[in-house]
PDB file of N, CA and C in Angstrom:
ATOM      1  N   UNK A   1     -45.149  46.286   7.210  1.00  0.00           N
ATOM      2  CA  UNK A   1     -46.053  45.699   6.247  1.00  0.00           C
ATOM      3  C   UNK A   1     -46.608  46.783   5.332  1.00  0.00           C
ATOM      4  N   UNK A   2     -46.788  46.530   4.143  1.00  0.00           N
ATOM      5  CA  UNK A   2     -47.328  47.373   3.287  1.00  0.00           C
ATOM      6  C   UNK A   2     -49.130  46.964   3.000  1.00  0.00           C
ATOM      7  N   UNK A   3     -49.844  48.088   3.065  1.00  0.00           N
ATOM      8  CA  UNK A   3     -51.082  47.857   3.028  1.00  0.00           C
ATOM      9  C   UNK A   3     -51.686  48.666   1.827  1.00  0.00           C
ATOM     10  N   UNK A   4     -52.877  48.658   1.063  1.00  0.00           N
ATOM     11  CA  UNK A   4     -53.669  49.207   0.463  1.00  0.00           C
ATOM     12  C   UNK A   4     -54.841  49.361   0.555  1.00  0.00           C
ATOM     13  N   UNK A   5     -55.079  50.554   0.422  1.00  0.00           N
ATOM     14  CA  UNK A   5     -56.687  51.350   0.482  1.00  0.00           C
ATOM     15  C   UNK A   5     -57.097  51.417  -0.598  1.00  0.00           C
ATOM     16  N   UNK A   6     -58.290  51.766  -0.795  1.00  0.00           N
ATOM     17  CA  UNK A   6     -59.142  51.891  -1.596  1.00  0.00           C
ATOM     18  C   UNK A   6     -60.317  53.316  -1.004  1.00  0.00           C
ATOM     19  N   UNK A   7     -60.081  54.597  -1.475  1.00  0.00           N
ATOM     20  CA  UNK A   7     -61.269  55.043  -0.960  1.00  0.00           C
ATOM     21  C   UNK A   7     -62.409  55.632  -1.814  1.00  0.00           C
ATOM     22  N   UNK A   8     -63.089  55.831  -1.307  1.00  0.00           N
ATOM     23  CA  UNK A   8     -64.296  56.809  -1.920  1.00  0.00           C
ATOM     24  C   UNK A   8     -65.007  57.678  -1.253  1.00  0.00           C
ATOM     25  N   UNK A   9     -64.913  59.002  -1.938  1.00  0.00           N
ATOM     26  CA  UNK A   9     -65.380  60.095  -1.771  1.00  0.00           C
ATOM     27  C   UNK A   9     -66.568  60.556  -2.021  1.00  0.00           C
ATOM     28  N   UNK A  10     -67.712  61.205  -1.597  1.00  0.00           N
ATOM     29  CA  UNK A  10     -68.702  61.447  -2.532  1.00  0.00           C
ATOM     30  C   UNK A  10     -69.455  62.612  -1.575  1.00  0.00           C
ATOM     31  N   UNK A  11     -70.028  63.310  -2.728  1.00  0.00           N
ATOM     32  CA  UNK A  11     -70.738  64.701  -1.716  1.00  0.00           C
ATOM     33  C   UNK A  11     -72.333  64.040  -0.976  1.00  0.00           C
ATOM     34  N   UNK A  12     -71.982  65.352   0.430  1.00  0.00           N
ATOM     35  CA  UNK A  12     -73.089  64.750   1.470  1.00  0.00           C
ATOM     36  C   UNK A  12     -74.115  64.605   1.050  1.00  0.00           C
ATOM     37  N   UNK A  13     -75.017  63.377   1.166  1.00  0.00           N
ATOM     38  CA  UNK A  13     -76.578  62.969   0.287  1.00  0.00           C
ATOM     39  C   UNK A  13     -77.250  64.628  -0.143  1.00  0.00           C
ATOM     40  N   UNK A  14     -77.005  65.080   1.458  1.00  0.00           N
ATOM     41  CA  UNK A  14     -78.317  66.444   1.250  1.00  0.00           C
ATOM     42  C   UNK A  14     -77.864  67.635   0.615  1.00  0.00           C
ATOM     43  N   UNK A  15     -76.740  67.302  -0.374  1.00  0.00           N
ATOM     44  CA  UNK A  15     -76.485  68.787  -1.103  1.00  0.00           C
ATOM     45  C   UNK A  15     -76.164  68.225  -2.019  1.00  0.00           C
ATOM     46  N   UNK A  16     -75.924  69.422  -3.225  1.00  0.00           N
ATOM     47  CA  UNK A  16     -76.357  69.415  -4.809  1.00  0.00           C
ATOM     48  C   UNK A  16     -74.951  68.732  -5.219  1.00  0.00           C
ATOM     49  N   UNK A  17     -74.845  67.887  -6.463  1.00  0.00           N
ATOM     50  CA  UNK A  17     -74.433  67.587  -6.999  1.00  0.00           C
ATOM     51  C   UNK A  17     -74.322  67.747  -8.278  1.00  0.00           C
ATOM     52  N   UNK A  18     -73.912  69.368  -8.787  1.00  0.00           N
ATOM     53  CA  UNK A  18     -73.993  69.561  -9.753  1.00  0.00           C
ATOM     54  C   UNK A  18     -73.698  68.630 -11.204  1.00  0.00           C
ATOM     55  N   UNK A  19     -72.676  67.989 -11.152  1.00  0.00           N
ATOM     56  CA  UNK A  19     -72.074  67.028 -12.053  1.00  0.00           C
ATOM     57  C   UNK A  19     -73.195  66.027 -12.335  1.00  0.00           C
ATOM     58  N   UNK A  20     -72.913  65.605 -10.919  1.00  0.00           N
ATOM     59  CA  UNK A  20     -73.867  64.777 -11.140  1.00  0.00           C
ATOM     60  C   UNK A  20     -75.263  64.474 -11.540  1.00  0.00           C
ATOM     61  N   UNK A  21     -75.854  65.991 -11.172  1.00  0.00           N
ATOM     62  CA  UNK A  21     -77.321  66.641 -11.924  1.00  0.00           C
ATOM     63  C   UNK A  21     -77.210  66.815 -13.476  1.00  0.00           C
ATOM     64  N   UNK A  22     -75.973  66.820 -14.140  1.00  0.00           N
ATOM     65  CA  UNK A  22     -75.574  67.704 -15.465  1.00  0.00           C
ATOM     66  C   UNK A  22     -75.794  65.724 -16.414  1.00  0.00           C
ATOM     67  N   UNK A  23     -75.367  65.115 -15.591  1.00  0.00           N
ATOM     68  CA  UNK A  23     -74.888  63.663 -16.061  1.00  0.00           C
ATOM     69  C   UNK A  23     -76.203  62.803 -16.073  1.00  0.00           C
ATOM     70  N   UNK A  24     -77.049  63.005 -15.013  1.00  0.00           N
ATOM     71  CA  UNK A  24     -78.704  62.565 -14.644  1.00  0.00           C
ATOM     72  C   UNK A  24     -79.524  62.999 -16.036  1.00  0.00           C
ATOM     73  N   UNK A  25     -79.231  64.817 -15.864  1.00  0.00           N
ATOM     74  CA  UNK A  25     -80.211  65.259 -17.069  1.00  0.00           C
ATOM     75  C   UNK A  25     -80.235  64.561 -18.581  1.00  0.00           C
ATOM     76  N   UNK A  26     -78.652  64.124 -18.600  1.00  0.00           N
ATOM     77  CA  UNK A  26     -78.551  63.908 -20.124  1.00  0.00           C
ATOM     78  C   UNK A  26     -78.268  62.625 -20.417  1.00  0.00           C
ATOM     79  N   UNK A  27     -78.879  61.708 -19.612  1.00  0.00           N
ATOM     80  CA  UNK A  27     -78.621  60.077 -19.937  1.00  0.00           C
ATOM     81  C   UNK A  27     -79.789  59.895 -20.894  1.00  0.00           C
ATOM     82  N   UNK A  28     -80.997  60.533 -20.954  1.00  0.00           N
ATOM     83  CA  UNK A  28     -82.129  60.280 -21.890  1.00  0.00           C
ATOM     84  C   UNK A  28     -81.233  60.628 -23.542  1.00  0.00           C
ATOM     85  N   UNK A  29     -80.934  61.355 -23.592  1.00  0.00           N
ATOM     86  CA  UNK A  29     -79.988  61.936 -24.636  1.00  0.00           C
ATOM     87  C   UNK A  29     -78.966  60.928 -25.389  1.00  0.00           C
ATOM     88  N   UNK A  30     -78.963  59.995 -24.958  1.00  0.00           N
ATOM     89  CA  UNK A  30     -78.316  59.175 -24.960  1.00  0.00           C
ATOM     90  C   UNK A  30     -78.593  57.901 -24.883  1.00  0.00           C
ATOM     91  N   UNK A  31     -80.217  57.710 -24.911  1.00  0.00           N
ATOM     92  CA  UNK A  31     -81.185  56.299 -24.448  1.00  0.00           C
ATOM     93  C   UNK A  31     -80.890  55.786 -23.454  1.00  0.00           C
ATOM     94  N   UNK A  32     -80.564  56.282 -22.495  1.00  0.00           N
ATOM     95  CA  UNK A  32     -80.753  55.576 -21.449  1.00  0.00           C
ATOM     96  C   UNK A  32     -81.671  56.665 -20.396  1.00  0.00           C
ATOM     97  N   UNK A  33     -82.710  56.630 -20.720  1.00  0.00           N
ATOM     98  CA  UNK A  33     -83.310  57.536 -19.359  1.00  0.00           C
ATOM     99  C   UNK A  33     -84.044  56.824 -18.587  1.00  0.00           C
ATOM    100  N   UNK A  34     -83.653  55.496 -18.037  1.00  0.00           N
ATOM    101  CA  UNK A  34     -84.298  54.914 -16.830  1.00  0.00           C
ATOM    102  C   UNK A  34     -82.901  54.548 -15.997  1.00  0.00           C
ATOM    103  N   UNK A  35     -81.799  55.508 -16.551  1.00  0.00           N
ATOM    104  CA  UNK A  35     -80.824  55.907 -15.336  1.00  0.00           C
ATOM    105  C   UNK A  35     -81.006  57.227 -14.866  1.00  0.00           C
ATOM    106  N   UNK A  36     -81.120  57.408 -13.177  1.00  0.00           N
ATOM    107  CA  UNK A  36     -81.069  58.718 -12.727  1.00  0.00           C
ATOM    108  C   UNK A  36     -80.392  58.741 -11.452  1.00  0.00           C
ATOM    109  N   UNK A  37     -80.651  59.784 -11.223  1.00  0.00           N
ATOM    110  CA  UNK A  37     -80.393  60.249  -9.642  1.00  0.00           C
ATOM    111  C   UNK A  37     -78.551  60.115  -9.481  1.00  0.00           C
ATOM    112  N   UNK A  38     -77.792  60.337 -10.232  1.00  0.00           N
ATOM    113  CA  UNK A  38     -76.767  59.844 -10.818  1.00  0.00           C
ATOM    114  C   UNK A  38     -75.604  60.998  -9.543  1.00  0.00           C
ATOM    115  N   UNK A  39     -74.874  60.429  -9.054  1.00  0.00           N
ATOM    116  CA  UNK A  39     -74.153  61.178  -7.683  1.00  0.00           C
ATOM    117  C   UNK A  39     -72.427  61.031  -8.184  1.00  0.00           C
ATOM    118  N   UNK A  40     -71.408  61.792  -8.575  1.00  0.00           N
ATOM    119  CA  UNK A  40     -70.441  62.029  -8.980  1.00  0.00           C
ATOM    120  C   UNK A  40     -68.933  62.170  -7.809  1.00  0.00           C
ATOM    121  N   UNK A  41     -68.445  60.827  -7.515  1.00  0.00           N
ATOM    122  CA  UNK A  41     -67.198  61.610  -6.376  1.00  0.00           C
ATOM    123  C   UNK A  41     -65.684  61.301  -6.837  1.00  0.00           C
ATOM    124  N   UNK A  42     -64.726  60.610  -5.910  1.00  0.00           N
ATOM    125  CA  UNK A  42     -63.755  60.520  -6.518  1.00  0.00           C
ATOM    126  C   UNK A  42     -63.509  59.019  -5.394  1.00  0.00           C
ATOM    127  N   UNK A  43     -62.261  58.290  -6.361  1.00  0.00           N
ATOM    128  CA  UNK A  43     -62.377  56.976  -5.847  1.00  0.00           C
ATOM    129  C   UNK A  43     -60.532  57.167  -5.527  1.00  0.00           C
ATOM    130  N   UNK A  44     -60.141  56.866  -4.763  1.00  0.00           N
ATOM    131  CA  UNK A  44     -58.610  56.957  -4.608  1.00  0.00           C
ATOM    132  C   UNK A  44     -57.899  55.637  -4.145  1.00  0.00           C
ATOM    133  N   UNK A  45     -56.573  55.438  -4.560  1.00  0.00           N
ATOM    134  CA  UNK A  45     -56.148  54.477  -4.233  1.00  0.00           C
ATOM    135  C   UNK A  45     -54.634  54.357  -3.708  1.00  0.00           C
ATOM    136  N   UNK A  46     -54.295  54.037  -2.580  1.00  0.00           N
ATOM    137  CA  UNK A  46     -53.128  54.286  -2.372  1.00  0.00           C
ATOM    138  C   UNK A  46     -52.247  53.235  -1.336  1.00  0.00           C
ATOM    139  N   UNK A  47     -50.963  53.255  -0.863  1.00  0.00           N
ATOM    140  CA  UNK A  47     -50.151  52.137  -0.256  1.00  0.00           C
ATOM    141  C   UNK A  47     -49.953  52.823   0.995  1.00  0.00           C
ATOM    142  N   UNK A  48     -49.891  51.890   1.934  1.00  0.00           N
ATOM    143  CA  UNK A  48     -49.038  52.428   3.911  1.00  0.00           C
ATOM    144  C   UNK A  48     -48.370  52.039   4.387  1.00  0.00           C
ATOM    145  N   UNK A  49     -47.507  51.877   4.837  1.00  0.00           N
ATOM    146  CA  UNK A  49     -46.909  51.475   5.332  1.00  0.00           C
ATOM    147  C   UNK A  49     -46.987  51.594   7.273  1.00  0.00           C
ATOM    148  N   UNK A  50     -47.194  50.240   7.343  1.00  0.00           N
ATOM    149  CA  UNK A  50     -47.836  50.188   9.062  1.00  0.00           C
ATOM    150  C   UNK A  50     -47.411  49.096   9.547  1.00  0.00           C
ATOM    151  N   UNK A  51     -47.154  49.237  10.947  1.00  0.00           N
ATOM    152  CA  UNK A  51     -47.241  47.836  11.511  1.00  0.00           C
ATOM    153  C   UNK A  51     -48.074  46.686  11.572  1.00  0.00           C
ATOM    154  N   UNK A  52     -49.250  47.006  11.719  1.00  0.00           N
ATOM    155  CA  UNK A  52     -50.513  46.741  11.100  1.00  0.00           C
ATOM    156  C   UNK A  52     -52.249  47.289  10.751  1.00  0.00           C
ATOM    157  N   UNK A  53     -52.789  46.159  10.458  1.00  0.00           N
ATOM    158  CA  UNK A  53     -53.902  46.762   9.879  1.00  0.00           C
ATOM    159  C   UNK A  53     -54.720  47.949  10.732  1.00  0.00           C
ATOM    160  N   UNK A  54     -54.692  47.530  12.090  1.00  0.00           N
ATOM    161  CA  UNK A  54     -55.442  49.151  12.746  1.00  0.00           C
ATOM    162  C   UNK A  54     -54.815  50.450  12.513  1.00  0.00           C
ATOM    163  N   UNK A  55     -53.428  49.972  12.619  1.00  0.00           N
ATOM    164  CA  UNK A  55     -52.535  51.208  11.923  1.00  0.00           C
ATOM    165  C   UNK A  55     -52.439  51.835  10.728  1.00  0.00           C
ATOM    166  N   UNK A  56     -52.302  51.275   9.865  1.00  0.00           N
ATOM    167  CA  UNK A  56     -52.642  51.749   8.721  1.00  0.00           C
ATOM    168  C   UNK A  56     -54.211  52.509   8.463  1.00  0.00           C
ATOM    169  N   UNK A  57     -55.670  51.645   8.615  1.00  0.00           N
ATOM    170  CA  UNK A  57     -56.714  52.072   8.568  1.00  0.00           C
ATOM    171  C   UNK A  57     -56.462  53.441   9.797  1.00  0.00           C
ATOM    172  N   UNK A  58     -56.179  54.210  10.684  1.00  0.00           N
ATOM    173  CA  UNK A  58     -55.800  54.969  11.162  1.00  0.00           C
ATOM    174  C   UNK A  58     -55.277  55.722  10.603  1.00  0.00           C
ATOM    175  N   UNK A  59     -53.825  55.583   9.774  1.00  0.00           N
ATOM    176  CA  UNK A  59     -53.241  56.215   8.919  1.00  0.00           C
ATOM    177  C   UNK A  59     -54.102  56.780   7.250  1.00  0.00           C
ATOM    178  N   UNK A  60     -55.087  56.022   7.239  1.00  0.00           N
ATOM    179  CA  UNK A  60     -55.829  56.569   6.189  1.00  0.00           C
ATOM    180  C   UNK A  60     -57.201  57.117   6.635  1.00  0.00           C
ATOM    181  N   UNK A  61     -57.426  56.808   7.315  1.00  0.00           N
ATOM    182  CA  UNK A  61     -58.688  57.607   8.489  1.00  0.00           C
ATOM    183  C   UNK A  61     -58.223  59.196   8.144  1.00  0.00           C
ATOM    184  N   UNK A  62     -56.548  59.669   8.460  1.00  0.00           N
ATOM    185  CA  UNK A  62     -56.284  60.613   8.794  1.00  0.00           C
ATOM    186  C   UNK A  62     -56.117  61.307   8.083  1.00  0.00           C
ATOM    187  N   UNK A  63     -55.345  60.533   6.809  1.00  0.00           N
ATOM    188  CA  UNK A  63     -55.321  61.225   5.304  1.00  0.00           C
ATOM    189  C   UNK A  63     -56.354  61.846   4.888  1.00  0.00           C
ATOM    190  N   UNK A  64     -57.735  60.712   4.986  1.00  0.00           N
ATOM    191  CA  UNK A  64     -59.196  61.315   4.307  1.00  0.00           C
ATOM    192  C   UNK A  64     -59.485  62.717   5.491  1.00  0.00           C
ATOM    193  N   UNK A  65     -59.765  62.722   6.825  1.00  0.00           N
ATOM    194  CA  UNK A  65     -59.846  63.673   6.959  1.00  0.00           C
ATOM    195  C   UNK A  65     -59.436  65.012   7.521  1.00  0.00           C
ATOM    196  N   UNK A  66     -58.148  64.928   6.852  1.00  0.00           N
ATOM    197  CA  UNK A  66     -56.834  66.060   7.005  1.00  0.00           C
ATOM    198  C   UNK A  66     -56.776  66.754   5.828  1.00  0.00           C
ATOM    199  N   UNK A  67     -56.826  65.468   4.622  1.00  0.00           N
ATOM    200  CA  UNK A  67     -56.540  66.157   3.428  1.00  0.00           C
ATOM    201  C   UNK A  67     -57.277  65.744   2.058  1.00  0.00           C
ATOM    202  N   UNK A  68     -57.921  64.683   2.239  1.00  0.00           N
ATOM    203  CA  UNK A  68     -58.762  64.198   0.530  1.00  0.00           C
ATOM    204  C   UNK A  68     -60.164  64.435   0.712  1.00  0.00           C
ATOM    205  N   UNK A  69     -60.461  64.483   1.905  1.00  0.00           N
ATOM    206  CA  UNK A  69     -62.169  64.819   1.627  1.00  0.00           C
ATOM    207  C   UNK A  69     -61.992  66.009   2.438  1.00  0.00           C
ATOM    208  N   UNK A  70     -62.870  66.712   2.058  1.00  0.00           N
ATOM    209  CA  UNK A  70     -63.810  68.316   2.294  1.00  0.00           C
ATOM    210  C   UNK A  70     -64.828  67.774   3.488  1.00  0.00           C
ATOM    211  N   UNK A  71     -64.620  67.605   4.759  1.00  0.00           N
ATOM    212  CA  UNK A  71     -65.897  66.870   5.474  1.00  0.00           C
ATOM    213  C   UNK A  71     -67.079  68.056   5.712  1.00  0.00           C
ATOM    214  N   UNK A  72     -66.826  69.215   5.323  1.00  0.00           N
ATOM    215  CA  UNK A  72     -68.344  69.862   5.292  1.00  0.00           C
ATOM    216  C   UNK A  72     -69.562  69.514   4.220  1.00  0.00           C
ATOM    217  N   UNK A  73     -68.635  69.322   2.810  1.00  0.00           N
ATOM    218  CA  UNK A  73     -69.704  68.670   2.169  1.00  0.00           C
ATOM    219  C   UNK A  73     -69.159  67.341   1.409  1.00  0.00           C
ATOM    220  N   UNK A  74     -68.046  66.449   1.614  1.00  0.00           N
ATOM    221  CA  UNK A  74     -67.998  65.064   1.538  1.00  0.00           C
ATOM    222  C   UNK A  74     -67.846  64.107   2.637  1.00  0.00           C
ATOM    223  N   UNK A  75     -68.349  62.999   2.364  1.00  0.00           N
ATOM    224  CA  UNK A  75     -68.434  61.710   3.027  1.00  0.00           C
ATOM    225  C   UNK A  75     -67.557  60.822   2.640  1.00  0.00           C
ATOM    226  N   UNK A  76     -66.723  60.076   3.361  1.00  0.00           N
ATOM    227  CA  UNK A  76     -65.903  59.162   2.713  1.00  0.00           C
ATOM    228  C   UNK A  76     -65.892  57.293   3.194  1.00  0.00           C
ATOM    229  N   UNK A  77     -65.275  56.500   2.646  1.00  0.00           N
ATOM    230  CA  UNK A  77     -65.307  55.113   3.715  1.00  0.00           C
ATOM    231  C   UNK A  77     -64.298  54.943   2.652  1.00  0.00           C
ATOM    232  N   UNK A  78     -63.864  53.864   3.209  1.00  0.00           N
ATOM    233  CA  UNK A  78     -62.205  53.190   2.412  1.00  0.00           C
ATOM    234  C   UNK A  78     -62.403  51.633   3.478  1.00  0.00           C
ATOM    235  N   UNK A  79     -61.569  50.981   2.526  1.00  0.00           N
ATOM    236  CA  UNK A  79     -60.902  49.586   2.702  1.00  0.00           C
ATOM    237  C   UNK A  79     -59.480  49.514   2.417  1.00  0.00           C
ATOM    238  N   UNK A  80     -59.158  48.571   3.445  1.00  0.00           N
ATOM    239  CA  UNK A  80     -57.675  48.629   3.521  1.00  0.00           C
ATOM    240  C   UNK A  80     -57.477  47.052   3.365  1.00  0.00           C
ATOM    241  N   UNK A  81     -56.364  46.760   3.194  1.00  0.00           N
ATOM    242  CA  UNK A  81     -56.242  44.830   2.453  1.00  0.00           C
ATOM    243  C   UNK A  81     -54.045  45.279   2.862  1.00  0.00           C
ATOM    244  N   UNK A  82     -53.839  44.336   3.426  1.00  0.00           N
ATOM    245  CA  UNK A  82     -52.350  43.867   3.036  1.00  0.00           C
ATOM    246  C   UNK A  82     -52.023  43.850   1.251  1.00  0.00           C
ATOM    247  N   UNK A  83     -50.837  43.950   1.540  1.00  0.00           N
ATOM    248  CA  UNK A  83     -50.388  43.668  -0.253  1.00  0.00           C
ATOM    249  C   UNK A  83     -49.614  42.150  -0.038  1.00  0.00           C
ATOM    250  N   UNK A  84     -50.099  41.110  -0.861  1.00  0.00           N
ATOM    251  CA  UNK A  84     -49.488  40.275  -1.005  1.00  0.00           C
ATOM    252  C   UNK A  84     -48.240  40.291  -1.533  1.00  0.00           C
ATOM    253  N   UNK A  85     -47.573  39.869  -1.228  1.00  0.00           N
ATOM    254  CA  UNK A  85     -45.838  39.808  -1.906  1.00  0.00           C
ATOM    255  C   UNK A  85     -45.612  38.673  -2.590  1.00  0.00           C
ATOM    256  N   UNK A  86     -45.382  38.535  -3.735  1.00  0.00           N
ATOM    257  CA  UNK A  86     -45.361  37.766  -4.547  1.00  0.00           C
ATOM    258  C   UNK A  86     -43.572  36.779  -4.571  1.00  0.00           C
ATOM    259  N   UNK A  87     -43.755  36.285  -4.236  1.00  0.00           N
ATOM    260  CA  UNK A  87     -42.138  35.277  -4.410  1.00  0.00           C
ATOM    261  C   UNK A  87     -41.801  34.618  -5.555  1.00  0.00           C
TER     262      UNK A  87
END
């Protein structure tokens, strides 16, 4: 079965987010300064191939933390969904 994830990445609450501090500062700049606190990560999306769904969510468990997130200073969660096959 082919499955898809969805993940997201984002740095740990309790450390700096530079980007995201750079993007906070300058929403006034721009009229909007009753947006803040503004947190910057990365969203990924990808296919598995598994027998099924525990398998796969396993298989992307392992991806995120082997190789797409930094777990000293990112946090991650993902969703996984079958791919419908269209006939």
């Amino acid at each position: 079965m082919t499955f898809r994830a969805a993940i997201d990445i984002m740095p740990l609450p309790a450390l700096l987010d530079p980007q995201g501090k750079a993007v906070s500062s300058n929403m006034h700049n721009i009229g909007l300064a009753n947006i803040g606190n503004v947190r910057i990560g990365k969203h990924i999306t990808l296919e598995v191939e598994a027998a099924n769904l525990a398998e796969a969510e396993e298989q992307v468990k392992l991806a995120c933390e082997k190789l797409l997130a930094n777990q000293i200073m990112e946090q991650f969660e993902f969703q996984v969904e079958a791919v419908e096959l269209v006939a």
